[in-house]
PDB file of N, CA and C in Angstrom:
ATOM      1  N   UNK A   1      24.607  14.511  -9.754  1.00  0.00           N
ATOM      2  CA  UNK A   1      23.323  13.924  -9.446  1.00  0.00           C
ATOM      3  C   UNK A   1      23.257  13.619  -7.955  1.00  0.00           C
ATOM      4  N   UNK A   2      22.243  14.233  -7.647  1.00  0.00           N
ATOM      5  CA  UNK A   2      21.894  13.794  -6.088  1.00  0.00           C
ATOM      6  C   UNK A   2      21.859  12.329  -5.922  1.00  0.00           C
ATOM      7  N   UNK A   3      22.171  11.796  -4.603  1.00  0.00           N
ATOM      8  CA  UNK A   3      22.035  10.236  -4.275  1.00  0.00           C
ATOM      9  C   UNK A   3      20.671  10.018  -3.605  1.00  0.00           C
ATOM     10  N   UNK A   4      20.366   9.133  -3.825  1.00  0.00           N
ATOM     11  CA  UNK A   4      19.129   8.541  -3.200  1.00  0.00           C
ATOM     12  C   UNK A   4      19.115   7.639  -2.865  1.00  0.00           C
ATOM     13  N   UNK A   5      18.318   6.763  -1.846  1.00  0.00           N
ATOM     14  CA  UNK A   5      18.518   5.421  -0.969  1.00  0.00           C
ATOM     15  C   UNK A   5      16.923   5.484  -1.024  1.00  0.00           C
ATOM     16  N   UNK A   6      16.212   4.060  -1.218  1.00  0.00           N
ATOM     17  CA  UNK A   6      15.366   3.455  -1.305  1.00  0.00           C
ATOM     18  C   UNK A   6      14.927   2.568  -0.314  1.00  0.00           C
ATOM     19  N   UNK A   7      13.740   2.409   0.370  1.00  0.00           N
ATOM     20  CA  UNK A   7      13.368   1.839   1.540  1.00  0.00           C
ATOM     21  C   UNK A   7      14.416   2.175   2.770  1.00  0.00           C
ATOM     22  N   UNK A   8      14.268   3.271   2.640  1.00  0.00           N
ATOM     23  CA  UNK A   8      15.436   3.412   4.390  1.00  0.00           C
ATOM     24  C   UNK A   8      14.446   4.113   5.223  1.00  0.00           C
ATOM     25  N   UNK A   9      14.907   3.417   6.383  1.00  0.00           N
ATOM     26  CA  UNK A   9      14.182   4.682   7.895  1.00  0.00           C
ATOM     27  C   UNK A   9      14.653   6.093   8.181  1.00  0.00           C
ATOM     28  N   UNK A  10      13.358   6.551   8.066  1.00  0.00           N
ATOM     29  CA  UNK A  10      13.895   8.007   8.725  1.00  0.00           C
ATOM     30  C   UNK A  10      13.129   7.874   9.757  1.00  0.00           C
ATOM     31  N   UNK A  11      13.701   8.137  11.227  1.00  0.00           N
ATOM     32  CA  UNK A  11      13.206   8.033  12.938  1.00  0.00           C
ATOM     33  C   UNK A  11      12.253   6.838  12.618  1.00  0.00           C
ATOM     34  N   UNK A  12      11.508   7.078  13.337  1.00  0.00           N
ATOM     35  CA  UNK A  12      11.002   5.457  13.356  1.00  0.00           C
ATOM     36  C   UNK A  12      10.049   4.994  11.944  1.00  0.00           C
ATOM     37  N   UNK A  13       9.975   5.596  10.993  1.00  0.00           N
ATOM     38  CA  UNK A  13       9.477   5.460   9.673  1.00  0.00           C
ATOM     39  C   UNK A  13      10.190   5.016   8.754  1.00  0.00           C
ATOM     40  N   UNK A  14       9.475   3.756   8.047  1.00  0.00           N
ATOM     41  CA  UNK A  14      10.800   3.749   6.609  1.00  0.00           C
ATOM     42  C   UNK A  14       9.390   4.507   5.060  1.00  0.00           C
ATOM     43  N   UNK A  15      10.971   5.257   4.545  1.00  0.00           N
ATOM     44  CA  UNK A  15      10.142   6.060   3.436  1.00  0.00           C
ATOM     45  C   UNK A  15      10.690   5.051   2.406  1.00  0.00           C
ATOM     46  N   UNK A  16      10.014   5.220   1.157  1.00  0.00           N
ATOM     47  CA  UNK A  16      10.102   4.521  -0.142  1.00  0.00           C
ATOM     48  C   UNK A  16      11.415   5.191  -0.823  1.00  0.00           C
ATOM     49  N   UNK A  17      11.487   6.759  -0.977  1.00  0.00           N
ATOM     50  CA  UNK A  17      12.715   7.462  -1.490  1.00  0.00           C
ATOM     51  C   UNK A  17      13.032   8.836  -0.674  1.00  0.00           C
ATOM     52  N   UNK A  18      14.887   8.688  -0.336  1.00  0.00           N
ATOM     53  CA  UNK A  18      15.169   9.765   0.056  1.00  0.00           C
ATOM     54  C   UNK A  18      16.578  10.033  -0.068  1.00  0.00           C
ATOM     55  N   UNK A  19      16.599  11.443  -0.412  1.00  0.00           N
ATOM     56  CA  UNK A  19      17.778  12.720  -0.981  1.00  0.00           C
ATOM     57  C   UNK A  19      17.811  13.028   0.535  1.00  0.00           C
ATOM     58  N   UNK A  20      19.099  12.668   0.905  1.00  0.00           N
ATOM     59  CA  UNK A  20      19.246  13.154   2.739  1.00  0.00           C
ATOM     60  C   UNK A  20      19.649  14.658   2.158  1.00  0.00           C
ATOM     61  N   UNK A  21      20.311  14.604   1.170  1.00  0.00           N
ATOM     62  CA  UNK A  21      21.331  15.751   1.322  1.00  0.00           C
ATOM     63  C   UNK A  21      20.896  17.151   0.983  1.00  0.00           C
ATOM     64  N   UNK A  22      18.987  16.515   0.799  1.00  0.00           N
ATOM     65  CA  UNK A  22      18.080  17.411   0.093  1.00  0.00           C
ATOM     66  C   UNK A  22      16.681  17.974   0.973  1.00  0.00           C
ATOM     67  N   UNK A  23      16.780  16.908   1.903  1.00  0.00           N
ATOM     68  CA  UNK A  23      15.897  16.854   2.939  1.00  0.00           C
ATOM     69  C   UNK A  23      14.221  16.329   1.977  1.00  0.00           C
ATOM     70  N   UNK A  24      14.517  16.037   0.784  1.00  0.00           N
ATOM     71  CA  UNK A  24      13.202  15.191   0.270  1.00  0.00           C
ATOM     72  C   UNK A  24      12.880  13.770   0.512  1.00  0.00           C
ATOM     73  N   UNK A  25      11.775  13.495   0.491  1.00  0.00           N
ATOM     74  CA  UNK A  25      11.613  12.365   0.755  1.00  0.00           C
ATOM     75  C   UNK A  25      10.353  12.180   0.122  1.00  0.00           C
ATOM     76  N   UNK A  26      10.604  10.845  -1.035  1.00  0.00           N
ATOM     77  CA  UNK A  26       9.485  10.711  -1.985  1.00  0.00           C
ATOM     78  C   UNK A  26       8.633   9.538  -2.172  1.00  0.00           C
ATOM     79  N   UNK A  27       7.061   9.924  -0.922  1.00  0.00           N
ATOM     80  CA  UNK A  27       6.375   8.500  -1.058  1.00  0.00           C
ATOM     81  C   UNK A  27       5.887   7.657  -2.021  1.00  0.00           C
ATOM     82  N   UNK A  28       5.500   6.471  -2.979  1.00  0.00           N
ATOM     83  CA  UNK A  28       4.975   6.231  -3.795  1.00  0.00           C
ATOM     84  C   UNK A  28       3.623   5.491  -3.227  1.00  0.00           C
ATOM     85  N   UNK A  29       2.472   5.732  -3.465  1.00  0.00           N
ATOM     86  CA  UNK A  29       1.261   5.063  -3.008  1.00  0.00           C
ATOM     87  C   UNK A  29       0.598   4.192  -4.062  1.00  0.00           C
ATOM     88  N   UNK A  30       0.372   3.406  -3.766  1.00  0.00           N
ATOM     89  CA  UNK A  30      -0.872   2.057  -4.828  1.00  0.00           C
ATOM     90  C   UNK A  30      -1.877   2.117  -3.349  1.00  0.00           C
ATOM     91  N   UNK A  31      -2.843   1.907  -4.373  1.00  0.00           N
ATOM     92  CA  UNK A  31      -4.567   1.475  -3.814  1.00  0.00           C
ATOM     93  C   UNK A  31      -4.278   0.370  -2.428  1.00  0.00           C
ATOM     94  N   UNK A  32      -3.374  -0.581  -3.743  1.00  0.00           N
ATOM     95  CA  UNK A  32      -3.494  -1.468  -2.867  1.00  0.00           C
ATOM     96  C   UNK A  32      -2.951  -1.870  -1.401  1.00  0.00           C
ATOM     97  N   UNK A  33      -1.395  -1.065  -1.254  1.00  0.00           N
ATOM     98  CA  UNK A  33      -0.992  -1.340  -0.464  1.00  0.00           C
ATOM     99  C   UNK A  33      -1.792   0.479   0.975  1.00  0.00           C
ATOM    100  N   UNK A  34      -2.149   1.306   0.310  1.00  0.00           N
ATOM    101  CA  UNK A  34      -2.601   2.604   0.837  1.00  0.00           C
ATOM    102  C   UNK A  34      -4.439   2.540   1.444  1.00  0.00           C
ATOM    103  N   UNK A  35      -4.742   1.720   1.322  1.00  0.00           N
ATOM    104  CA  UNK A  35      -6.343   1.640   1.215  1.00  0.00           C
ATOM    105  C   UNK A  35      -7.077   1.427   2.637  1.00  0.00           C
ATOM    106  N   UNK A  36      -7.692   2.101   3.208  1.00  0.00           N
ATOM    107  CA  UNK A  36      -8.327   1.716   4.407  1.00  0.00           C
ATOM    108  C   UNK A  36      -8.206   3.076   5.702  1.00  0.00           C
ATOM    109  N   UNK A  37      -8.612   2.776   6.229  1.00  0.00           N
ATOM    110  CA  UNK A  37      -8.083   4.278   7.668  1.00  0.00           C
ATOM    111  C   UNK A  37      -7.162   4.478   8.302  1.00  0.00           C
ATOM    112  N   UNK A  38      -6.725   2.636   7.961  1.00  0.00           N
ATOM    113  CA  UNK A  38      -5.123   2.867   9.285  1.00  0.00           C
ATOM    114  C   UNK A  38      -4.356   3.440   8.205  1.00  0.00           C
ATOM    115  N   UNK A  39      -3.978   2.653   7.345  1.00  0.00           N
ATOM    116  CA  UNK A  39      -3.219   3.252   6.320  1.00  0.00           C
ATOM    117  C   UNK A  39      -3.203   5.146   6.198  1.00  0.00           C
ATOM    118  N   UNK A  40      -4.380   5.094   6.002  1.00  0.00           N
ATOM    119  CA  UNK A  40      -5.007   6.509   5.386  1.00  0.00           C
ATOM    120  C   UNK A  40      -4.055   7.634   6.601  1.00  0.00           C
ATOM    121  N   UNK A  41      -4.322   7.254   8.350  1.00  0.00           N
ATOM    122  CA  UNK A  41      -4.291   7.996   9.341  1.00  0.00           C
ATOM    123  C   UNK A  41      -2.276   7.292   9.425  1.00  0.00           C
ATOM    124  N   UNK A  42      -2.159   6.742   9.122  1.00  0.00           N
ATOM    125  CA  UNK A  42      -0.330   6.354   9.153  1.00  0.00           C
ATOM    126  C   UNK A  42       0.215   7.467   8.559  1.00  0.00           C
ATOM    127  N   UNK A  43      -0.154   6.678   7.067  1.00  0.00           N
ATOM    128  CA  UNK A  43       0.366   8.218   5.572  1.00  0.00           C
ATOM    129  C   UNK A  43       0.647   9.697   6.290  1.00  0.00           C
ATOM    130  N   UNK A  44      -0.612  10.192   7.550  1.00  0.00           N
ATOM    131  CA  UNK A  44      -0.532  11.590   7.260  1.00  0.00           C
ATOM    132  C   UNK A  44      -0.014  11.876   8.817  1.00  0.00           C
ATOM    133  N   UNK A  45       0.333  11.091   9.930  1.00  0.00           N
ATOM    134  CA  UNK A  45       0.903  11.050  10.923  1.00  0.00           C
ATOM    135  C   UNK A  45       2.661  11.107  10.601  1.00  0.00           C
ATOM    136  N   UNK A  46       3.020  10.336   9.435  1.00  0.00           N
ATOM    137  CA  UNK A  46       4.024   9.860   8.707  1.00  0.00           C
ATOM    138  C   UNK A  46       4.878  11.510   8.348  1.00  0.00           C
ATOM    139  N   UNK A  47       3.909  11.679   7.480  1.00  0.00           N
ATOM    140  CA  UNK A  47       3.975  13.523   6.575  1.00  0.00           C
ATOM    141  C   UNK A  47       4.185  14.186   7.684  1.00  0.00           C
ATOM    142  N   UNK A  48       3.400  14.122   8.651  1.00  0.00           N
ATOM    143  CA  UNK A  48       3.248  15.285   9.762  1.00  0.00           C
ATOM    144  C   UNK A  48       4.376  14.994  10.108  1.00  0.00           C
ATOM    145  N   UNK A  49       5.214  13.851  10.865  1.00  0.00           N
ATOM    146  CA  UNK A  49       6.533  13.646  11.745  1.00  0.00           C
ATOM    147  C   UNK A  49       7.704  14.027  11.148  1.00  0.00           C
ATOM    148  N   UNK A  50       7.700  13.767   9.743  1.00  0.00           N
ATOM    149  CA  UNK A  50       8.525  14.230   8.461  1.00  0.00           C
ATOM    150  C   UNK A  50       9.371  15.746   7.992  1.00  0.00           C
ATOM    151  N   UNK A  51       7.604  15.841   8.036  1.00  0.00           N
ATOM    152  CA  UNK A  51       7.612  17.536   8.071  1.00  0.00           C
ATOM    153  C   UNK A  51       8.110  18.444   9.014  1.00  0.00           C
ATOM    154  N   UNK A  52       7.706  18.135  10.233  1.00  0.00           N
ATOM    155  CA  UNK A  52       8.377  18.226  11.462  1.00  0.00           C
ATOM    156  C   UNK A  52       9.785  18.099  11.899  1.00  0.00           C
ATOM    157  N   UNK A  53      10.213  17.342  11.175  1.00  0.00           N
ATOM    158  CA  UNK A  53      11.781  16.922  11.179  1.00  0.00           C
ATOM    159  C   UNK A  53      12.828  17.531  10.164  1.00  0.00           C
ATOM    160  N   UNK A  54      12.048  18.348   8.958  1.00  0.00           N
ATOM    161  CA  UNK A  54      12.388  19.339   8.699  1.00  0.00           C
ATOM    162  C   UNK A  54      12.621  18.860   7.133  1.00  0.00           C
ATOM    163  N   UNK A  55      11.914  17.634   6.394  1.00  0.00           N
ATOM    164  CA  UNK A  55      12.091  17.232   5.112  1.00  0.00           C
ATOM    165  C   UNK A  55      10.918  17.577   4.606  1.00  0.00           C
ATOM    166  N   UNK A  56      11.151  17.526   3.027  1.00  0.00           N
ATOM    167  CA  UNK A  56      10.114  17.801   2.185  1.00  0.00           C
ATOM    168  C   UNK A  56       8.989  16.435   1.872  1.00  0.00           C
ATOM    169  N   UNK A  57       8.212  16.379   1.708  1.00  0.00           N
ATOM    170  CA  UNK A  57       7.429  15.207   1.390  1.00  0.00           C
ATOM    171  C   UNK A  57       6.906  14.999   0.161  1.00  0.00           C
ATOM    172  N   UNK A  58       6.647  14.488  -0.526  1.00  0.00           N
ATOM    173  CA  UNK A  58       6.018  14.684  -2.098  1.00  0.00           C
ATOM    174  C   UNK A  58       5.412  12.647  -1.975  1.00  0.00           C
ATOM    175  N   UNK A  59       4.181  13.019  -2.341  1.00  0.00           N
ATOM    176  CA  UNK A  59       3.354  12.127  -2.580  1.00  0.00           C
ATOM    177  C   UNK A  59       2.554  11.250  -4.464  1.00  0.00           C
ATOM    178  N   UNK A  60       2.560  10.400  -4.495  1.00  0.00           N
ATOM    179  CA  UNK A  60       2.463  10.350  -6.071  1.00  0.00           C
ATOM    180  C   UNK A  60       2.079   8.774  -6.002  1.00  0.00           C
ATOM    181  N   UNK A  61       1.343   8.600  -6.737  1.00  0.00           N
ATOM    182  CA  UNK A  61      -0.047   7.389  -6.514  1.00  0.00           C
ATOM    183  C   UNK A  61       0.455   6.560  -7.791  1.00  0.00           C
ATOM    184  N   UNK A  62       0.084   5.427  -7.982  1.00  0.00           N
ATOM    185  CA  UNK A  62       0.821   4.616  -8.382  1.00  0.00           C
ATOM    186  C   UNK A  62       0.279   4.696 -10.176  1.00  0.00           C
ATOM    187  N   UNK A  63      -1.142   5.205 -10.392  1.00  0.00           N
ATOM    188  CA  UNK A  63      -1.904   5.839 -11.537  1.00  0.00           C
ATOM    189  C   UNK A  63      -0.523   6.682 -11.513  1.00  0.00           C
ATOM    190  N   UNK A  64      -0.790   8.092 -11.198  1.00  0.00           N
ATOM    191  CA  UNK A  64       0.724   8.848 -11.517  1.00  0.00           C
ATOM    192  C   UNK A  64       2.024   8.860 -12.296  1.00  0.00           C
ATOM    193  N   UNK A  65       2.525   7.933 -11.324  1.00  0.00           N
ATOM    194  CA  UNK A  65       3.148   7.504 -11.912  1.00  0.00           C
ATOM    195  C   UNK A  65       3.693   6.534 -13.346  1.00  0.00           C
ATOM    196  N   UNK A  66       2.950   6.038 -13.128  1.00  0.00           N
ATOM    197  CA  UNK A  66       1.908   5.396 -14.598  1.00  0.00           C
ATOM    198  C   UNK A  66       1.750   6.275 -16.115  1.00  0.00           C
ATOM    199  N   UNK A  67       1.101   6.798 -15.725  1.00  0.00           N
ATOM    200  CA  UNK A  67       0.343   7.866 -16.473  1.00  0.00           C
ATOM    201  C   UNK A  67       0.638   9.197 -16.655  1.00  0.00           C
ATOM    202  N   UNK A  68       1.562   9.591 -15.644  1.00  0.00           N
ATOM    203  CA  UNK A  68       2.405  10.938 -16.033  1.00  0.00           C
ATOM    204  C   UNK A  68       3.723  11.234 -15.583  1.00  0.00           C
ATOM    205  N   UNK A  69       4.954  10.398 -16.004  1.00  0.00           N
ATOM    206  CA  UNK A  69       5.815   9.948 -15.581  1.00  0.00           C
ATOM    207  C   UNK A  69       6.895  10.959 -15.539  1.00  0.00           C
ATOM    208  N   UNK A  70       7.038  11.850 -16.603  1.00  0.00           N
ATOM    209  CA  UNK A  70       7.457  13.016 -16.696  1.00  0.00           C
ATOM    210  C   UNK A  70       6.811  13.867 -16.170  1.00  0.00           C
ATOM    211  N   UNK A  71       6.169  14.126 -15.715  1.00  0.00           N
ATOM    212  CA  UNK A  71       5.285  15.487 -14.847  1.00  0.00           C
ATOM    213  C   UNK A  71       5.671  14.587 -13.066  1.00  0.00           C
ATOM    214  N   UNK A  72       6.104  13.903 -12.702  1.00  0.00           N
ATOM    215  CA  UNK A  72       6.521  13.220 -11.783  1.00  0.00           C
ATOM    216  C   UNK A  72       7.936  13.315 -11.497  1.00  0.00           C
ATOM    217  N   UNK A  73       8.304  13.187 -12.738  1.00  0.00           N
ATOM    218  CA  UNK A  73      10.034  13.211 -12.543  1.00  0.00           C
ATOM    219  C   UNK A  73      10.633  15.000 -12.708  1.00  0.00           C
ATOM    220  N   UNK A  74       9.384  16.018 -13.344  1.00  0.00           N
ATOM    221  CA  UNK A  74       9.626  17.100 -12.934  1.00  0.00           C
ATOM    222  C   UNK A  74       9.522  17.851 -12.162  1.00  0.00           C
ATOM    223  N   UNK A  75       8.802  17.251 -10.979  1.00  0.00           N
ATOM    224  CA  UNK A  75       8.669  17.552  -9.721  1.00  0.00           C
ATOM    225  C   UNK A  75       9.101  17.180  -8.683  1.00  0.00           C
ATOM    226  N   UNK A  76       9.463  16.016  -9.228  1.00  0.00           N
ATOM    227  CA  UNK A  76      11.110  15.674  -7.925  1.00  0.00           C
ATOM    228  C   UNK A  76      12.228  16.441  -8.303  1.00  0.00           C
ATOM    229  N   UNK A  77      12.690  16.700  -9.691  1.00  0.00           N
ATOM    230  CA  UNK A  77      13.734  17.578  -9.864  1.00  0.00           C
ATOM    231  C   UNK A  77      13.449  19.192  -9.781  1.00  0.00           C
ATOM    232  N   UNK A  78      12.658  19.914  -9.677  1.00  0.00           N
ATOM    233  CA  UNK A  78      12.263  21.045  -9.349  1.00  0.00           C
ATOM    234  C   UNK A  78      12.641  20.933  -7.713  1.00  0.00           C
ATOM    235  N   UNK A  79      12.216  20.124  -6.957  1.00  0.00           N
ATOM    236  CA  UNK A  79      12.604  20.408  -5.398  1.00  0.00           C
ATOM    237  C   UNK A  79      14.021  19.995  -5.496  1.00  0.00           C
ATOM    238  N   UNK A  80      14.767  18.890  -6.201  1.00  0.00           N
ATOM    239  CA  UNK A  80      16.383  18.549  -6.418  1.00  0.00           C
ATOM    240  C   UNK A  80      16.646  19.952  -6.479  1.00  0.00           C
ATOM    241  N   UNK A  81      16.557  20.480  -7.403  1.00  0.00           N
ATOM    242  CA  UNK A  81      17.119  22.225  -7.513  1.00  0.00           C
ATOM    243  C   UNK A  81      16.996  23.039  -6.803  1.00  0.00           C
ATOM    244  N   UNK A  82      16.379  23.383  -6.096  1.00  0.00           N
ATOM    245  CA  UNK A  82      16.563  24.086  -4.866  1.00  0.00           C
ATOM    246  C   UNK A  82      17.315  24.160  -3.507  1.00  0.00           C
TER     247      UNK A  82
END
């Protein structure tokens, strides 16, 4: 099983989940804490610097997770496998 570390910085960002050894990194979003423009224009400055740095990003809203928990957890392990 891959390792994962929770709330850590990557460069000057801290992500919610990340597989160093995988180059994923897995945001979780709620309304509440995601809501507004700064937020909105952070999130995708965030992705962009990420991406750039040569990790995968995967995004998943807090409904999502919720509500399709297995279709969530098969899409973090589909990029695990690769």
């Amino acid at each position: 099983m891959a390792a994962v570390l929770a709330c850590v910085k990557v460069g000057r960002w801290e992500v919610d989940f990340l597989w160093r050894s995988h180059g994923l990194i897995v945001e979780t979003d709620s309304f509440l804490y995601h809501r507004g423009s700064v937020s909105f224009e952070s999130d995708y400055a965030r992705d962009l610097d990420l991406r750039s740095a040569g990790y995968t990003v995967l995004r998943f809203t807090d409904t999502q997770l919720e509500a399709e928990p297995e279709r969530v957890a098969a899409l973090v392990a589909d990029e695990l496998s690769r």
